[in-house]
N, C-alpha and C. Protein backbone atom coordinates (compact mmCIF):
# COMPACT_ATOMS: atom_id res chain seq x y z
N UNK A 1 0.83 -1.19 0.00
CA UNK A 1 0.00 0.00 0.00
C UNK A 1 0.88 1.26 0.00
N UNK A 2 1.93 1.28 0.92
CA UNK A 2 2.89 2.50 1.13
C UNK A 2 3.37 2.75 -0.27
N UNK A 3 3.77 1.40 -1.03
CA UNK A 3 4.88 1.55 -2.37
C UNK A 3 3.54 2.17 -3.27
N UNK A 4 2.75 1.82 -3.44
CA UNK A 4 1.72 2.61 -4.47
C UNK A 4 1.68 3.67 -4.14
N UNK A 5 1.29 4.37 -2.73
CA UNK A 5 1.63 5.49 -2.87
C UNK A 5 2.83 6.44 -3.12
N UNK A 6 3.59 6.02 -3.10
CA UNK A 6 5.00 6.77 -2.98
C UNK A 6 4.92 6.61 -4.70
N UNK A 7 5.17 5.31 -5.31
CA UNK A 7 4.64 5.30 -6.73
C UNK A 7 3.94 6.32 -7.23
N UNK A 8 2.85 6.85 -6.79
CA UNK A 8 1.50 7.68 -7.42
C UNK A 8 2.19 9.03 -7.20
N UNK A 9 2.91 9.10 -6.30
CA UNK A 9 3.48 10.58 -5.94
C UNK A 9 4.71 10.65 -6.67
N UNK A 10 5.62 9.87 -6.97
CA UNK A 10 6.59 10.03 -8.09
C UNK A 10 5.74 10.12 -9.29
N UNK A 11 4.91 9.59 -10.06
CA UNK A 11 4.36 9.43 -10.99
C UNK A 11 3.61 10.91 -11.12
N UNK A 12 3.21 11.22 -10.02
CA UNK A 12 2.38 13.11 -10.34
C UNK A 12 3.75 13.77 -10.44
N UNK A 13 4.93 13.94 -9.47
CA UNK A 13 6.07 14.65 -9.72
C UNK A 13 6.64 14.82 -11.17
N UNK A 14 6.95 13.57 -11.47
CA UNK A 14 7.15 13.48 -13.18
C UNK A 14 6.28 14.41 -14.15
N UNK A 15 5.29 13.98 -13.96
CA UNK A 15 4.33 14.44 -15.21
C UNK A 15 3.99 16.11 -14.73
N UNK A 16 4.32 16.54 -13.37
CA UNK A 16 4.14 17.71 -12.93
C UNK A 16 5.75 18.49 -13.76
N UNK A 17 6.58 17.52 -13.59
CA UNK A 17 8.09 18.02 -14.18
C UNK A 17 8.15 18.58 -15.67
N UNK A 18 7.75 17.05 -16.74
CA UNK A 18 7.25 17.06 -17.68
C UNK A 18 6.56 18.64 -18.17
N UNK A 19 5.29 18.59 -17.53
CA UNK A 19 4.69 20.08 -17.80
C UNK A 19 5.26 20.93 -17.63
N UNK A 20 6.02 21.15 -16.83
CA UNK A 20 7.03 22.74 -15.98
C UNK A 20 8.03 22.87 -17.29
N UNK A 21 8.62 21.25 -17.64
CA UNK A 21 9.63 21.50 -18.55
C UNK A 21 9.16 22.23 -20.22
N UNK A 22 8.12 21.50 -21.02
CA UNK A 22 7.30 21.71 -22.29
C UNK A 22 6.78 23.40 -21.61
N UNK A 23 6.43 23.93 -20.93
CA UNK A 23 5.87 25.11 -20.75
C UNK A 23 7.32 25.78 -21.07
N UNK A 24 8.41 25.79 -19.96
CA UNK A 24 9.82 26.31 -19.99
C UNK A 24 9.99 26.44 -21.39
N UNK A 25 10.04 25.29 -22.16
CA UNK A 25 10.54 25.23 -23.57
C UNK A 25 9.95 26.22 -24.44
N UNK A 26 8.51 25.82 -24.05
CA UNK A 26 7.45 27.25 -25.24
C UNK A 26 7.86 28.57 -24.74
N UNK A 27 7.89 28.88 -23.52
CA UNK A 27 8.27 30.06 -23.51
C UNK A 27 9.50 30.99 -23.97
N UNK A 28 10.60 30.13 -23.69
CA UNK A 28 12.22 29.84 -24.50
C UNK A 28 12.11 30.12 -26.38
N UNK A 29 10.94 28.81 -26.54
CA UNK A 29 10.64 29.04 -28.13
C UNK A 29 10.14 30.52 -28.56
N UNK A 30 9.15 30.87 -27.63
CA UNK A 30 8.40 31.87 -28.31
C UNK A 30 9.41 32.83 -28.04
N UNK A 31 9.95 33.47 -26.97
CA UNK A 31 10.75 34.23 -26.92
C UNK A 31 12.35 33.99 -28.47
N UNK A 32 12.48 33.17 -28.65
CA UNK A 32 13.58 33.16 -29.64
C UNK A 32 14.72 33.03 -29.24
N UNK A 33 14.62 32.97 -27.71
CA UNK A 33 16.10 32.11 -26.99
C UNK A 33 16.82 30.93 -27.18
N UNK A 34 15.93 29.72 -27.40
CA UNK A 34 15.96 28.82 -27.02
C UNK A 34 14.80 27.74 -28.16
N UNK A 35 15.61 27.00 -29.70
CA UNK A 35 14.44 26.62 -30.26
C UNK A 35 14.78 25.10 -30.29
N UNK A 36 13.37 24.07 -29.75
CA UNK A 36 13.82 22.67 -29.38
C UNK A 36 13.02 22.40 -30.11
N UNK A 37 11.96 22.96 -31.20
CA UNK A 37 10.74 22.07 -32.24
C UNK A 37 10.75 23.05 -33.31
N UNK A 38 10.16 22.16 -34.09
CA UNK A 38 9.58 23.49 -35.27
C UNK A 38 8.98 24.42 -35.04
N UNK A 39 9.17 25.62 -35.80
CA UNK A 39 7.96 26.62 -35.38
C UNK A 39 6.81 26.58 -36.90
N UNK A 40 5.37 26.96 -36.61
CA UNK A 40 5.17 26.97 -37.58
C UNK A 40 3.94 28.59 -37.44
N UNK A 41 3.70 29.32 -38.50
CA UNK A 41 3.17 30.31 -38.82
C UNK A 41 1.96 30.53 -39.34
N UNK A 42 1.21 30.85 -39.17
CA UNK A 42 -0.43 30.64 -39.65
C UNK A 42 -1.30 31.49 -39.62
N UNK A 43 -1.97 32.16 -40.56
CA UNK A 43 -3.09 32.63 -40.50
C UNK A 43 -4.23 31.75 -40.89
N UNK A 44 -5.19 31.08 -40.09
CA UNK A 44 -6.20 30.43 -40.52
C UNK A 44 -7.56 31.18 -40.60
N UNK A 45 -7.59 32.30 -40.70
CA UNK A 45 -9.18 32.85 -40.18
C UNK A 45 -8.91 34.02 -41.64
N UNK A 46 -8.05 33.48 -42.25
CA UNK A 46 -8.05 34.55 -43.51
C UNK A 46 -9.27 34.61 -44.50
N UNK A 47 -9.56 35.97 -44.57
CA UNK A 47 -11.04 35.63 -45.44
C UNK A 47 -10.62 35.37 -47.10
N UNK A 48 -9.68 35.81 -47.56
CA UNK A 48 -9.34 35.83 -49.21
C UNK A 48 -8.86 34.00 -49.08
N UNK A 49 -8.50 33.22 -48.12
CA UNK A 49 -8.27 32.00 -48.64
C UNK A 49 -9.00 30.85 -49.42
N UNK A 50 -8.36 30.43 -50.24
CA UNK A 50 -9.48 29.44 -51.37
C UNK A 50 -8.77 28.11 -51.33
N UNK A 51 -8.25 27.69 -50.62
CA UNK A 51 -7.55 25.94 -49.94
C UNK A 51 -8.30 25.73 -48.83
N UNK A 52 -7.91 24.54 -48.46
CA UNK A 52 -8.47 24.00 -47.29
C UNK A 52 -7.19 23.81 -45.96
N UNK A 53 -6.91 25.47 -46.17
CA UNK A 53 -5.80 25.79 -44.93
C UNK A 53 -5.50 25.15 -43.54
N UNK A 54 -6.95 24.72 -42.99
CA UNK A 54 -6.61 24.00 -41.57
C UNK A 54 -5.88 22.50 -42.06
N UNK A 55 -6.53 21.79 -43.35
CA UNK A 55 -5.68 20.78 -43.71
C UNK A 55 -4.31 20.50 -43.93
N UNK A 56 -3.84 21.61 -44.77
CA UNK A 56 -2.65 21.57 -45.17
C UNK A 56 -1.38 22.42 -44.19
N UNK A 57 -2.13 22.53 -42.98
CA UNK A 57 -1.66 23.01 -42.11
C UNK A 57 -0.98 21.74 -41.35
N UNK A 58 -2.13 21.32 -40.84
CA UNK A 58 -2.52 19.89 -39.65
C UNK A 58 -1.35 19.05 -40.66
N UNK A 59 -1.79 18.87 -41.89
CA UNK A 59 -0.71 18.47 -42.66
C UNK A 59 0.79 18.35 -42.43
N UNK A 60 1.18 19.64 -42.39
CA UNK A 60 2.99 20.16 -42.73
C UNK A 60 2.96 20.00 -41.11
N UNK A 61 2.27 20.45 -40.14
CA UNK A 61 2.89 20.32 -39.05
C UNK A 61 2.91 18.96 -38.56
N UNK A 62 1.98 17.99 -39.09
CA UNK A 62 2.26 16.41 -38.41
C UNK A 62 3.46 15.77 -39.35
N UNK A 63 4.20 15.99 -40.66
CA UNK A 63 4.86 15.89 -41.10
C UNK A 63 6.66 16.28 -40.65
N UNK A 64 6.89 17.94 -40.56
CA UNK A 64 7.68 18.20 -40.48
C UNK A 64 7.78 18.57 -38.82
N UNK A 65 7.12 18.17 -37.73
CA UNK A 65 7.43 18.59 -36.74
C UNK A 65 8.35 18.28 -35.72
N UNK A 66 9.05 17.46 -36.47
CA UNK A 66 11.01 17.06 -35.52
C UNK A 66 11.84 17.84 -36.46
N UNK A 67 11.89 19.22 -36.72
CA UNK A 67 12.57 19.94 -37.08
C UNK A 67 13.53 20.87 -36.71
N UNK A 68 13.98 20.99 -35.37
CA UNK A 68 14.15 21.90 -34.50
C UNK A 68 14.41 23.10 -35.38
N UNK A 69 14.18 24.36 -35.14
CA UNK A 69 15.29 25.33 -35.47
C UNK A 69 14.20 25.93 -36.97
N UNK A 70 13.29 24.83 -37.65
CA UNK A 70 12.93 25.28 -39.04
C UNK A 70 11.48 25.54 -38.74
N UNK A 71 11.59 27.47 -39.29
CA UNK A 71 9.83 28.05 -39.64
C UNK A 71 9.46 27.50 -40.78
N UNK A 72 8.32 27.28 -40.93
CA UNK A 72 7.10 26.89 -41.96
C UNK A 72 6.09 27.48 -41.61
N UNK A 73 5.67 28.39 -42.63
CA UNK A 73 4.21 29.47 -42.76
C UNK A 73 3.74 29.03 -43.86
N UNK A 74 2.19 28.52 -43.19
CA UNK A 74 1.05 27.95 -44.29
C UNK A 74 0.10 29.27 -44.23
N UNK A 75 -0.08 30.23 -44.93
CA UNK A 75 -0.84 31.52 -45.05
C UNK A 75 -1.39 31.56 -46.27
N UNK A 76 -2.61 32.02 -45.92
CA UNK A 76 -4.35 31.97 -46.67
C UNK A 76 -4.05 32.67 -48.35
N UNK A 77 -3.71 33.76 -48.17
CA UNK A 77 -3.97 34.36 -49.29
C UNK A 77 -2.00 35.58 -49.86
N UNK A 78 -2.15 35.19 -50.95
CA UNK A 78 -1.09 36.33 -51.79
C UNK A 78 -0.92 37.64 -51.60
N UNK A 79 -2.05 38.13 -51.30
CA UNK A 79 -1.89 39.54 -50.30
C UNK A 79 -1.04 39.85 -48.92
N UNK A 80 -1.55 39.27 -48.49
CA UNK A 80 -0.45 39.68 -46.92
C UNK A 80 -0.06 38.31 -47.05
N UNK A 81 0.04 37.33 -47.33
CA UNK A 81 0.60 36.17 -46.35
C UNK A 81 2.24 36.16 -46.77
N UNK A 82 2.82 36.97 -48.11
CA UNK A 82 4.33 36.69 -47.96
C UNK A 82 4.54 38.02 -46.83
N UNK A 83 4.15 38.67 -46.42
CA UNK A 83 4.53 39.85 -45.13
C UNK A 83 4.29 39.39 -44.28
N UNK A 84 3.88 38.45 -43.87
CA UNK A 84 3.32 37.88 -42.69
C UNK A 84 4.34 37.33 -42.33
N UNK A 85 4.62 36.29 -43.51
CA UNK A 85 5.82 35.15 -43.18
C UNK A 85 6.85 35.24 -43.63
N UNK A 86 7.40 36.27 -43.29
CA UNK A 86 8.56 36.86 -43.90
C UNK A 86 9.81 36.39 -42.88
N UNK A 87 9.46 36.08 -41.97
CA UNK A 87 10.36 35.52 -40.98
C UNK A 87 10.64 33.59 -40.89
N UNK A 88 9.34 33.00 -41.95
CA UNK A 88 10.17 31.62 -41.97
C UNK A 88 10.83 31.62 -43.08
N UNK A 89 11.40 30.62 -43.08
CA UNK A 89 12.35 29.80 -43.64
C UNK A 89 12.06 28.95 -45.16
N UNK A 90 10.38 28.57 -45.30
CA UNK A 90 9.67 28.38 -46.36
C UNK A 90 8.37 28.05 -45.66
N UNK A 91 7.82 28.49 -46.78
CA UNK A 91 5.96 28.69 -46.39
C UNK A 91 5.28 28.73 -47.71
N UNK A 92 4.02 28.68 -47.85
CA UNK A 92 2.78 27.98 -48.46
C UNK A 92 2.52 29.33 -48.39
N UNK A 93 1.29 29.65 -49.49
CA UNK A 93 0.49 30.60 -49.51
C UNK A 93 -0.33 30.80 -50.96
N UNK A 94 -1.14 30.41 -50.60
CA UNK A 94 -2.75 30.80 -51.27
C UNK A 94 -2.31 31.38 -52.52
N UNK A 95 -2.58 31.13 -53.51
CA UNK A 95 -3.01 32.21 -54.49
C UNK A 95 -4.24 31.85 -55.59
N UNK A 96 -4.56 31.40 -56.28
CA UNK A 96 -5.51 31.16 -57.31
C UNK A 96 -6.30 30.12 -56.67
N UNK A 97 -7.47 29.76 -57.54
CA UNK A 97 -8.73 28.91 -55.96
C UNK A 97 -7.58 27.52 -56.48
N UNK A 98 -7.63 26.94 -55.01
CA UNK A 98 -6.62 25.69 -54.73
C UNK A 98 -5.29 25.25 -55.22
N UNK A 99 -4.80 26.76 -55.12
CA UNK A 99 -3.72 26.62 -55.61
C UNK A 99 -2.87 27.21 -54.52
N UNK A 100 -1.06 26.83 -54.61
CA UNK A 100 -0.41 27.43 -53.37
C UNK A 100 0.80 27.67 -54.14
N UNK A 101 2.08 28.53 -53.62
CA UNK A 101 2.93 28.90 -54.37
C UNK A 101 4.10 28.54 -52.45
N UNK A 102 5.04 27.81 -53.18
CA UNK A 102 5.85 27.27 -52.27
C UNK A 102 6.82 28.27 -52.47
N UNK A 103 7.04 29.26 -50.51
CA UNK A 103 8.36 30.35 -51.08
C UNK A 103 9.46 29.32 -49.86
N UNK A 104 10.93 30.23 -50.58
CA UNK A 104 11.96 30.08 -49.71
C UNK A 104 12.05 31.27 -49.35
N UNK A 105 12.02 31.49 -47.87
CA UNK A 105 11.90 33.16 -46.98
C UNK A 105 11.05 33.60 -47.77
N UNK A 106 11.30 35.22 -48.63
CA UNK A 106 10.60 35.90 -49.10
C UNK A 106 10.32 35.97 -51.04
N UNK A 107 10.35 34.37 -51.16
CA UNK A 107 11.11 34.64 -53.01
C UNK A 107 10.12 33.05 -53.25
N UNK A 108 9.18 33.40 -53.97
CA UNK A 108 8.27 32.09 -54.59
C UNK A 108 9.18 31.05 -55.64
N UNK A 109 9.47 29.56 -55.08
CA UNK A 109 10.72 28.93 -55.49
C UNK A 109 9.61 27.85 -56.45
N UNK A 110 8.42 27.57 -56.48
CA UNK A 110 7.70 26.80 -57.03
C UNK A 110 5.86 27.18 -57.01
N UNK A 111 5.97 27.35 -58.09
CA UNK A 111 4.18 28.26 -58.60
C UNK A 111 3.12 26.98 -58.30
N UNK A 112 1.95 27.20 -58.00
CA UNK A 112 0.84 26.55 -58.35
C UNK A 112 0.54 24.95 -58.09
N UNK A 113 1.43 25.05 -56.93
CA UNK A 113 1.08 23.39 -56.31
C UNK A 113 -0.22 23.08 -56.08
N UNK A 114 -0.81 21.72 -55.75
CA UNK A 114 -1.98 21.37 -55.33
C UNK A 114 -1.89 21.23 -53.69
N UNK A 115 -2.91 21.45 -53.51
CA UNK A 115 -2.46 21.43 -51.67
C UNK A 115 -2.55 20.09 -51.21
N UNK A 116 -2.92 19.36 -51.91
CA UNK A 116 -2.90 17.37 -51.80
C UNK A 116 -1.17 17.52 -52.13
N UNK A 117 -0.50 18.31 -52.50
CA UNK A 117 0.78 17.77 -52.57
C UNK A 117 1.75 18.93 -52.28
N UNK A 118 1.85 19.71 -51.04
CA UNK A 118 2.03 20.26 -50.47
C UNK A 118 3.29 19.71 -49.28
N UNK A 119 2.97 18.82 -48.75
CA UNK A 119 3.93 17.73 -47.83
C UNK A 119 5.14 17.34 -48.96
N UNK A 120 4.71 16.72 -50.12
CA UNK A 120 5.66 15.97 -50.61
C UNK A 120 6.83 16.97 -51.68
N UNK A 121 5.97 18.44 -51.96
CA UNK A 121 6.67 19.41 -52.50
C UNK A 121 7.63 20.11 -51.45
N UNK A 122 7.49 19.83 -50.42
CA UNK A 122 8.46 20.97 -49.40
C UNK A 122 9.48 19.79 -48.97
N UNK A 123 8.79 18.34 -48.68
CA UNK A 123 9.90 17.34 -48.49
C UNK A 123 11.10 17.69 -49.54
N UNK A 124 10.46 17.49 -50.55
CA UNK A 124 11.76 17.55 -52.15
C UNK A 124 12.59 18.90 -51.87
N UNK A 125 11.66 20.04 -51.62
CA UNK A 125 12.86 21.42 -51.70
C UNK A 125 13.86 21.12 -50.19
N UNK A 126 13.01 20.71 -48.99
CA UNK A 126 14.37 20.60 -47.78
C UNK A 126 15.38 19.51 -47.93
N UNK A 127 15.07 18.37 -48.85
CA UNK A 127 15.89 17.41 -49.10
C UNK A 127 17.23 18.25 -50.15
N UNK A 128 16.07 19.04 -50.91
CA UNK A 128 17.52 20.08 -51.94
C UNK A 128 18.77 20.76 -51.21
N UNK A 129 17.88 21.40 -50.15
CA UNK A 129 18.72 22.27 -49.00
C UNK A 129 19.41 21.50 -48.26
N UNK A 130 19.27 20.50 -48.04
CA UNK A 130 20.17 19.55 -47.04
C UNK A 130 19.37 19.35 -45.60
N UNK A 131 18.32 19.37 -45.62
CA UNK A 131 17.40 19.30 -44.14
C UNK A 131 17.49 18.12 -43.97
N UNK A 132 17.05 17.64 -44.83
CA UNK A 132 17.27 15.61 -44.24
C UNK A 132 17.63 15.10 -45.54
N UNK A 133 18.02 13.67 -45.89
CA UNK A 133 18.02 13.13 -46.71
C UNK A 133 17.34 12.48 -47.54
């Protein structure tokens, strides 16, 4: 009975640690001190967007998210979204209905992707850059 408890109380300590630590980290991340995951950039509530943005979002981030150190901005529309995301590294952005234009930083490196192939177009350009193999 004693060992379960002492068990249950290491077991809350941990997962109390756990949390203290992932909070520490986001705050580290967001601040720009300290980057241990991908970051990624988003406007989803854009009214000019004509993709299915929360997808190809949910997308790139369940894909590329052991990246440490690398921005990715999936943004709605050709109007603001290269000012927006002018601070990643490469990002997605809206332009013609279901269409997306893949930039590196601030410079469109591939026109008129489909957003069904969005994952496998940014795999190919970070494999170019040397991100993974």
């Amino acid at each position: 009975m004693l060992e379960k408890r002492i068990q249950g109380l290491w077991l809350e300590e941990d997962s109390l640690l756990v949390n203290t630590t992932e909070i520490s980290f986001g705050f580290l991340q967001s601040a720009g001190l300290r980057i241990t995951r991908t970051e990624f950039i988003s406007c989803p509530t854009c009214a000019r967007t004509s993709f299915e943005l929360q997808k190809v979002l949910h997308e790139v981030q369940n894909h590329f998210s052991g990246m440490p150190g690398l921005k990715i901005a999936v943004m709605g529309c050709v109007v603001n979204g290269p000012g927006e995301m002018a601070d990643a590294d490469f990002g997605f952005v809206g332009t013609a209905t279901g269409k997306l234009h893949l930039y590196k930083a601030k410079t469109p490196i591939i026109k008129n992707i489909e957003p069904s192939q969005a994952v496998e177009k940014l795999t190919q350009i970070l494999r170019q850059y040397g991100y993974f193999k």
